[in-house]
Each structure stands twice: as C-alpha cells, then as structure tokens.
PDB file of N, CA and C in Angstrom:
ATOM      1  N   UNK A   1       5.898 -17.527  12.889  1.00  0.00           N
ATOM      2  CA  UNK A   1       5.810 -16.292  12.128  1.00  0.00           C
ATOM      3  C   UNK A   1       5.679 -16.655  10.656  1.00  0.00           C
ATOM      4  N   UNK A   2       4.696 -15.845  10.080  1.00  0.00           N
ATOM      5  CA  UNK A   2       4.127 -15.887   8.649  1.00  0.00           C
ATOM      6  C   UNK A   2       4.436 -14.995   7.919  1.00  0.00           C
ATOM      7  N   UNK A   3       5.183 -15.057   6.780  1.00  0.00           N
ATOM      8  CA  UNK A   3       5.322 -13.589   6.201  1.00  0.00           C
ATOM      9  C   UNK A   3       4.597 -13.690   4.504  1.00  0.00           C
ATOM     10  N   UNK A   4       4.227 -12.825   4.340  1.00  0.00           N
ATOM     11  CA  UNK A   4       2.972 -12.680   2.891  1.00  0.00           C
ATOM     12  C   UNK A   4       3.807 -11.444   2.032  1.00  0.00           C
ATOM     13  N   UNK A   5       3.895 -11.782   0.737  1.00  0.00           N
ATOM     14  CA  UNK A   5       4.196 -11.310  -0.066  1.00  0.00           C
ATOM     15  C   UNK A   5       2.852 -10.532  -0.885  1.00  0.00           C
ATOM     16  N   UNK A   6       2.318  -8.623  -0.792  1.00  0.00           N
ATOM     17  CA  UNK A   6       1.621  -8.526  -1.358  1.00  0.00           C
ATOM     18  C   UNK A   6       1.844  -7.171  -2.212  1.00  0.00           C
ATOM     19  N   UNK A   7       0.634  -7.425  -3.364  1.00  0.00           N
ATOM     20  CA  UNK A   7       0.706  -6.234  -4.597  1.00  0.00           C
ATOM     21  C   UNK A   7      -0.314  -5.685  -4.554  1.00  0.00           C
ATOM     22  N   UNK A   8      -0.207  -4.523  -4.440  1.00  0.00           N
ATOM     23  CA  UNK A   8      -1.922  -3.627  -3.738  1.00  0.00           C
ATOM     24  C   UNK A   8      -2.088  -2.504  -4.457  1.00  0.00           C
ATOM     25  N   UNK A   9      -2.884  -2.126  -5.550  1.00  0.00           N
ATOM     26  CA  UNK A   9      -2.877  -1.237  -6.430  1.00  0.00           C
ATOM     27  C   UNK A   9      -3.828   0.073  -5.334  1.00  0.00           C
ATOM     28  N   UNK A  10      -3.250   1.180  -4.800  1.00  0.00           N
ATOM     29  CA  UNK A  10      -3.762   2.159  -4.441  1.00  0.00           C
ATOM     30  C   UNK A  10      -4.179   3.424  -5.214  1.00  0.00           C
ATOM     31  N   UNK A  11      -5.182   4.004  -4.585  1.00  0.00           N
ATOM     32  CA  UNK A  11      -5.737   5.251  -5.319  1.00  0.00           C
ATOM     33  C   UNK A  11      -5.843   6.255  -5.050  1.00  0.00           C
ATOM     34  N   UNK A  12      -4.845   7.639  -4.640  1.00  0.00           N
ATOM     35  CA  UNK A  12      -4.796   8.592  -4.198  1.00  0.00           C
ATOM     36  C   UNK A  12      -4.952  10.192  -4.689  1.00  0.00           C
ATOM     37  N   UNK A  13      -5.618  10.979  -4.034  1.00  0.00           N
ATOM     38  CA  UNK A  13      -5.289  12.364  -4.794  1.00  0.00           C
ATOM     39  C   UNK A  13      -4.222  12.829  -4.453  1.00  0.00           C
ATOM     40  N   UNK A  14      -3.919  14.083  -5.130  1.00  0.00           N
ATOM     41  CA  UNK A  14      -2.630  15.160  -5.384  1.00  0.00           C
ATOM     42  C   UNK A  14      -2.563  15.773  -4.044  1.00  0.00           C
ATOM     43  N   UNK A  15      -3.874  15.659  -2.920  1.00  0.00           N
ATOM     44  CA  UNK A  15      -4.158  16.336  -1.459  1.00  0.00           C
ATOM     45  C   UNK A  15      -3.186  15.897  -0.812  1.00  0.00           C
ATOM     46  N   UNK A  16      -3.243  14.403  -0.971  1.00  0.00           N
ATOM     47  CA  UNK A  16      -1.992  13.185   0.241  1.00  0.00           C
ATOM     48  C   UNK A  16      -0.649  13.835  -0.433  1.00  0.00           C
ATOM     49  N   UNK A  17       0.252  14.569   0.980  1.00  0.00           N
ATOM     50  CA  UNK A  17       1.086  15.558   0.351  1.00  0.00           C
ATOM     51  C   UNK A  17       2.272  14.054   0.485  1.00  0.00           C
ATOM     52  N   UNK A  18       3.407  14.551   0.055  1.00  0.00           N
ATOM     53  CA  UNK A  18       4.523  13.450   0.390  1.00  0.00           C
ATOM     54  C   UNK A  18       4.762  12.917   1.832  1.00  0.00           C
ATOM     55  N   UNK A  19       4.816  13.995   2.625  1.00  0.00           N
ATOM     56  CA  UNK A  19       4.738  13.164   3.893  1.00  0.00           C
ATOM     57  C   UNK A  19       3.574  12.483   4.595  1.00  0.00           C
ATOM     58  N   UNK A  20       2.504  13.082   3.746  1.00  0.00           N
ATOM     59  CA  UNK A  20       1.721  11.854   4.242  1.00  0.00           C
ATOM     60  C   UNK A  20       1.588  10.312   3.612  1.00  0.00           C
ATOM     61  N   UNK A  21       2.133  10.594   2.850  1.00  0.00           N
ATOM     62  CA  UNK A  21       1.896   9.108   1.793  1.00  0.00           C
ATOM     63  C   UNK A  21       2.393   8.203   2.250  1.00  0.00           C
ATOM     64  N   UNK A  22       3.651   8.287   3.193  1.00  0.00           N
ATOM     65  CA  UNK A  22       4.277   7.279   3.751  1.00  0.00           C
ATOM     66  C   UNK A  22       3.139   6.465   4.961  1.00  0.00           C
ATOM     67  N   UNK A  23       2.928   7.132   6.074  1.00  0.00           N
ATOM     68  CA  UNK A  23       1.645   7.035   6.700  1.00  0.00           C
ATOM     69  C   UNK A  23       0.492   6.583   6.366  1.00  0.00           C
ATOM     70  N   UNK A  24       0.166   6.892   5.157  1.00  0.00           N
ATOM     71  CA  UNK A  24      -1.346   6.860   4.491  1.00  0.00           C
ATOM     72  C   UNK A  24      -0.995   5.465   3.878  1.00  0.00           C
ATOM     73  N   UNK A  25      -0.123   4.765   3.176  1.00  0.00           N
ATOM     74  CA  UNK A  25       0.592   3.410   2.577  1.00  0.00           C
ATOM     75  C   UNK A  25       0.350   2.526   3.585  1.00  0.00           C
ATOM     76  N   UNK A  26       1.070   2.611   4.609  1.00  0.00           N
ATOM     77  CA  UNK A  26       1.188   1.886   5.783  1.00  0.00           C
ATOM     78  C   UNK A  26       0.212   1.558   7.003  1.00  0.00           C
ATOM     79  N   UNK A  27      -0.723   2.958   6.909  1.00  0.00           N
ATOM     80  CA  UNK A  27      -2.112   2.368   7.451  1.00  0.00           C
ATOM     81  C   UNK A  27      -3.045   1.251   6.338  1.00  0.00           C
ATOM     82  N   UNK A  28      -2.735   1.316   5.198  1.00  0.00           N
ATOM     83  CA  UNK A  28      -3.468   0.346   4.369  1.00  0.00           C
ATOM     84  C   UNK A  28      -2.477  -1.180   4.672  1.00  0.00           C
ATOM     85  N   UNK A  29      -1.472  -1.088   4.608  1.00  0.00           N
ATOM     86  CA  UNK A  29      -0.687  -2.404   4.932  1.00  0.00           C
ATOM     87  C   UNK A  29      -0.933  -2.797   6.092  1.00  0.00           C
ATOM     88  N   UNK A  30      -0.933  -2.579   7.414  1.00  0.00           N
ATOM     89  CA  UNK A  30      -1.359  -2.592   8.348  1.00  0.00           C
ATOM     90  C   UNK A  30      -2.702  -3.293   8.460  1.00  0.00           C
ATOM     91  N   UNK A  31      -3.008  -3.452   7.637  1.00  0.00           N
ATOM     92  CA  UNK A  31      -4.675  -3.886   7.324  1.00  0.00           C
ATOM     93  C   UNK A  31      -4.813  -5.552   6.900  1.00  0.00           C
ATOM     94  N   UNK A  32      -2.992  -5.805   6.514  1.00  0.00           N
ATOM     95  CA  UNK A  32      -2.935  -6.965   6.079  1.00  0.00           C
ATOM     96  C   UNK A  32      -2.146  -7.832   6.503  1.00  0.00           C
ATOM     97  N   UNK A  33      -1.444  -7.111   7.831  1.00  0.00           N
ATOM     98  CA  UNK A  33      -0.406  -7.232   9.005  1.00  0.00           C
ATOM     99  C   UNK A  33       0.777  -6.283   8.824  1.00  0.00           C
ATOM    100  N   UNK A  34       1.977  -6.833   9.578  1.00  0.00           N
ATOM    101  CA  UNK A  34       3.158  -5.700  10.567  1.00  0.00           C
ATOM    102  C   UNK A  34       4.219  -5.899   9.160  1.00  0.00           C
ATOM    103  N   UNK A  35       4.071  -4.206   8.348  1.00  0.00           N
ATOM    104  CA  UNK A  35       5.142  -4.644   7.283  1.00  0.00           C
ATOM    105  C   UNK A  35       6.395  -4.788   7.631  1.00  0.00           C
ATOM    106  N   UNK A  36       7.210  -5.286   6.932  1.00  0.00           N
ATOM    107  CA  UNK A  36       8.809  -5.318   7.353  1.00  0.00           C
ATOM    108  C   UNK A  36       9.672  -4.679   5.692  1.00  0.00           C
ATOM    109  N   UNK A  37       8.732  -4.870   4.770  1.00  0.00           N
ATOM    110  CA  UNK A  37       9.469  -4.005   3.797  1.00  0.00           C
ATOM    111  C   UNK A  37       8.616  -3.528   2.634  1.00  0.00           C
ATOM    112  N   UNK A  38       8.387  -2.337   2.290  1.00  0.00           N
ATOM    113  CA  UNK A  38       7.487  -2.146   0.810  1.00  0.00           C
ATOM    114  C   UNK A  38       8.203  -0.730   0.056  1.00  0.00           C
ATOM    115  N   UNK A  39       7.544  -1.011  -1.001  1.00  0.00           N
ATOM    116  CA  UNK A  39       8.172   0.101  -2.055  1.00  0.00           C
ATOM    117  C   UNK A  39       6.798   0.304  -3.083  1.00  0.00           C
ATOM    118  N   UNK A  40       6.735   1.575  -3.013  1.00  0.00           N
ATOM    119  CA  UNK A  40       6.164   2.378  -4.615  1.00  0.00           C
ATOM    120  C   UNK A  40       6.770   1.977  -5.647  1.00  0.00           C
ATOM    121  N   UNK A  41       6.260   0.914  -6.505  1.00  0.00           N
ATOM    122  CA  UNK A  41       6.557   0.198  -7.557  1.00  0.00           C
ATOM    123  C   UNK A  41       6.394   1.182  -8.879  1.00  0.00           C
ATOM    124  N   UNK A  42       4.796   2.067  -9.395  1.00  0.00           N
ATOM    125  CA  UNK A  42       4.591   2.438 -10.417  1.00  0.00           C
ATOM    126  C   UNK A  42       3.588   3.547  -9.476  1.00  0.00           C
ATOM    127  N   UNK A  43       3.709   4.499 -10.266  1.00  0.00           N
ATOM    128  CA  UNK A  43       2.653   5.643  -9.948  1.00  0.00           C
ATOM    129  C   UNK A  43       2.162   5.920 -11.480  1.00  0.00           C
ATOM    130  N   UNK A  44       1.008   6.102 -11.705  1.00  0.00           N
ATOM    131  CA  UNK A  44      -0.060   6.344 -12.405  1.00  0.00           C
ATOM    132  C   UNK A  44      -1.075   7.056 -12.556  1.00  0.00           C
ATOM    133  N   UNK A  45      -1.069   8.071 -13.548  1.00  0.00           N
ATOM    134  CA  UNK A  45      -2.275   9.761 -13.326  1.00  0.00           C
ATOM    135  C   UNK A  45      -3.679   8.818 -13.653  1.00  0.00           C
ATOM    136  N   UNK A  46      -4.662   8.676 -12.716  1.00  0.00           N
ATOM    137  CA  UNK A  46      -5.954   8.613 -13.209  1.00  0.00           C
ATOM    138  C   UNK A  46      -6.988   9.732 -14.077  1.00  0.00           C
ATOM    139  N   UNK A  47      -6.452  10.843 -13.856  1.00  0.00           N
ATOM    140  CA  UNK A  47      -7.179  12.062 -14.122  1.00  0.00           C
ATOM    141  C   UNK A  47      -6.438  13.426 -14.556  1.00  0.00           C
ATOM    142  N   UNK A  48      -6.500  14.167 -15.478  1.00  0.00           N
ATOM    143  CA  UNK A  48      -6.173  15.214 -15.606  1.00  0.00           C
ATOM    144  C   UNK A  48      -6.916  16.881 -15.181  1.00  0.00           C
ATOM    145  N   UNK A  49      -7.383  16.379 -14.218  1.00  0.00           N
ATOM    146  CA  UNK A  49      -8.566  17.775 -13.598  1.00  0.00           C
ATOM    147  C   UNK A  49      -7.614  17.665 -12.425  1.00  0.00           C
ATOM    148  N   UNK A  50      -8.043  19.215 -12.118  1.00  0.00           N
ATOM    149  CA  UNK A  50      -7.633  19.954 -10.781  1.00  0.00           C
ATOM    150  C   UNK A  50      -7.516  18.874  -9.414  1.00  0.00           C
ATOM    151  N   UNK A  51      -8.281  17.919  -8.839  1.00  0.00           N
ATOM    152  CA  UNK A  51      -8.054  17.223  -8.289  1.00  0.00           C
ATOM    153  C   UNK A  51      -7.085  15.650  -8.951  1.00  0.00           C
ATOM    154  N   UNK A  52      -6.432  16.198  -9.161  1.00  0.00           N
ATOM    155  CA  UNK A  52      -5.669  14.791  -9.717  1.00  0.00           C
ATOM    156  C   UNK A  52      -5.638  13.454  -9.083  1.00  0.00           C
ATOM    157  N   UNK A  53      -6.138  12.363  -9.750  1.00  0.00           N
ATOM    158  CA  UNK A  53      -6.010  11.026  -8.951  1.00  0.00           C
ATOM    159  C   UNK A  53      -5.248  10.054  -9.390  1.00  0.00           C
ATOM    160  N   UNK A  54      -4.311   9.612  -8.229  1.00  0.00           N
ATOM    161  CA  UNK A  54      -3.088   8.350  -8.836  1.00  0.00           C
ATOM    162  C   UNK A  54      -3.480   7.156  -8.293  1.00  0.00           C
ATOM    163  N   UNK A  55      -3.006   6.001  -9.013  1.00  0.00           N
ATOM    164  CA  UNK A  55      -2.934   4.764  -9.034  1.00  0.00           C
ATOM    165  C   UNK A  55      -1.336   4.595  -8.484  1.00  0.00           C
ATOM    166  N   UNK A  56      -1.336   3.877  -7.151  1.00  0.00           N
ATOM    167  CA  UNK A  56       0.063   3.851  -6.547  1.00  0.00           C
ATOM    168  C   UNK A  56       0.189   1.879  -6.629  1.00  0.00           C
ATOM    169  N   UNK A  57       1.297   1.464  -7.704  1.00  0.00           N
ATOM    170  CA  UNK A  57       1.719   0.038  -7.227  1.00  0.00           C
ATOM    171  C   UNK A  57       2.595  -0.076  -6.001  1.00  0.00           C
ATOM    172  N   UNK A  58       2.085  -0.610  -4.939  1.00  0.00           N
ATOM    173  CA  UNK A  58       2.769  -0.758  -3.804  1.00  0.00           C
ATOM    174  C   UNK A  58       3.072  -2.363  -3.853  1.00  0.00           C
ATOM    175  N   UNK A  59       4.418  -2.342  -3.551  1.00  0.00           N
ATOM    176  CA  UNK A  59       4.656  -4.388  -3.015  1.00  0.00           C
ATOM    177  C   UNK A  59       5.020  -4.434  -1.886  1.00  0.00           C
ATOM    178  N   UNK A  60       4.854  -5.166  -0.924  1.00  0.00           N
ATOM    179  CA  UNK A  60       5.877  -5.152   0.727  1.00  0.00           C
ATOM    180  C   UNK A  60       5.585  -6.671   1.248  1.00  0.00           C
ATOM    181  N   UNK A  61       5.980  -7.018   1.953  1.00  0.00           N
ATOM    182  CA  UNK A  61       6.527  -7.801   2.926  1.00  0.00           C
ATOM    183  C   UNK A  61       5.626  -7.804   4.087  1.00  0.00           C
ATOM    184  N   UNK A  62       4.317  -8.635   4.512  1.00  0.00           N
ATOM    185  CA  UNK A  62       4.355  -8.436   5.884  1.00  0.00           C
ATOM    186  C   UNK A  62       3.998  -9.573   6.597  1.00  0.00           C
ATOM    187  N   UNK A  63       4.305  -9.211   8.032  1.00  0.00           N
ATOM    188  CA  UNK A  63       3.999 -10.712   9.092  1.00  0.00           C
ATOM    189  C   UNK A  63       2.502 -10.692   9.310  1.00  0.00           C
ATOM    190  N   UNK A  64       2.241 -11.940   8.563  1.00  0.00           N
ATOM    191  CA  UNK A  64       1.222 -12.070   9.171  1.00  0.00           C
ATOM    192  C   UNK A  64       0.094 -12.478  10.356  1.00  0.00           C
ATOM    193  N   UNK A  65      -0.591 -11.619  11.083  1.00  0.00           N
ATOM    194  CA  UNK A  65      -0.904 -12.248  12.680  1.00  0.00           C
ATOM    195  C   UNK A  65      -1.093 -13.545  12.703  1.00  0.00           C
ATOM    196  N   UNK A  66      -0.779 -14.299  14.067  1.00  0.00           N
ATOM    197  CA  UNK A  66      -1.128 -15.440  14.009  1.00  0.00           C
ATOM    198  C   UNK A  66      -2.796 -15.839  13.882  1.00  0.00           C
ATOM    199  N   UNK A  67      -3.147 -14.885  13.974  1.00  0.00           N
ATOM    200  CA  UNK A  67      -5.171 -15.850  13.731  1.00  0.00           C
ATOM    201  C   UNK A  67      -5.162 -15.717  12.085  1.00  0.00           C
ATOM    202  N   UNK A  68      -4.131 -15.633  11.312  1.00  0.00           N
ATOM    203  CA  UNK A  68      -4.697 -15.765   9.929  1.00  0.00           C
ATOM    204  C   UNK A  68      -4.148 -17.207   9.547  1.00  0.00           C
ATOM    205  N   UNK A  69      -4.958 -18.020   8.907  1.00  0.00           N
ATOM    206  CA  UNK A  69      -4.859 -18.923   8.076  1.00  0.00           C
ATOM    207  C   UNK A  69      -4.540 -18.696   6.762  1.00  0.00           C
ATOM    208  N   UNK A  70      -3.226 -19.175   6.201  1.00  0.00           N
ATOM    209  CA  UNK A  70      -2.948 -19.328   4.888  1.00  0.00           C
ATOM    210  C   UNK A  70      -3.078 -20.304   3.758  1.00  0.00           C
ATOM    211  N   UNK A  71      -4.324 -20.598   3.034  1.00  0.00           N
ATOM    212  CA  UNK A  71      -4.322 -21.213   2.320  1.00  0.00           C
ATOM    213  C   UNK A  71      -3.186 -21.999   1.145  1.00  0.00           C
ATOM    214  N   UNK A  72      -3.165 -23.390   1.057  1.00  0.00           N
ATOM    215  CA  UNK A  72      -2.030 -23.530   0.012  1.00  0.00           C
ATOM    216  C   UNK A  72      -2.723 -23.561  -1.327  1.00  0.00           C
TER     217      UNK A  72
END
C-alpha cells in the first residue's frame, strides 16, 4: 500500500450546493485513488456575477492503486 500526499486547486460554481460538494470533491480524488483523509484548505471568489465561481484548495491523503508507479 501507497499513500500520496495531494494539493488540487478546484473550480466550482455557487450551483454545487453544500451537500454536494462533499461528493463532487471526492469524485475528483477518486481520480487519483481511495482517499483516507482531505480538507478544504482555502476557498476563493473567481467572479463577482450572478453565477459565482470558486477556487477550492483541497489537500487529502490517498492510497494509491497498485498499477501506479511512483516516481522518486
């Protein structure tokens, strides 16, 4: 078992209500393997119009599958 330390600057509108954000985070982590821990670091307004867009700092923890190779 591999575990990866990552920092993933996301970009969301004001639509992704709170309960989805948790979901919507974690299908993007998921992308980089099985998290075991992350947190909303910084949230950030991209835009001041009616559709508002944020910049989400996410950090977490995840295992990474065994077919990934980790470079040193």
């Amino acid at each position: 078992m591999k575990l990866k330390f990552l920092e993933l600057n996301l970009s969301t509108s004001s639509e992704v209500s709170t309960l989805e954000l948790r979901t919507w985070i974690l299908s993007h982590l998921h992308t980089y393997g099985e998290p075991v821990r992350w947190s909303i670091t910084s949230i950030l307004p991209l835009s001041v119009d009616k559709g508002r867009l944020f910049q989400l700092e996410v950090e977490a923890v995840v295992i990474l599958p065994d077919s990934i190779v980790i470079e040193s």
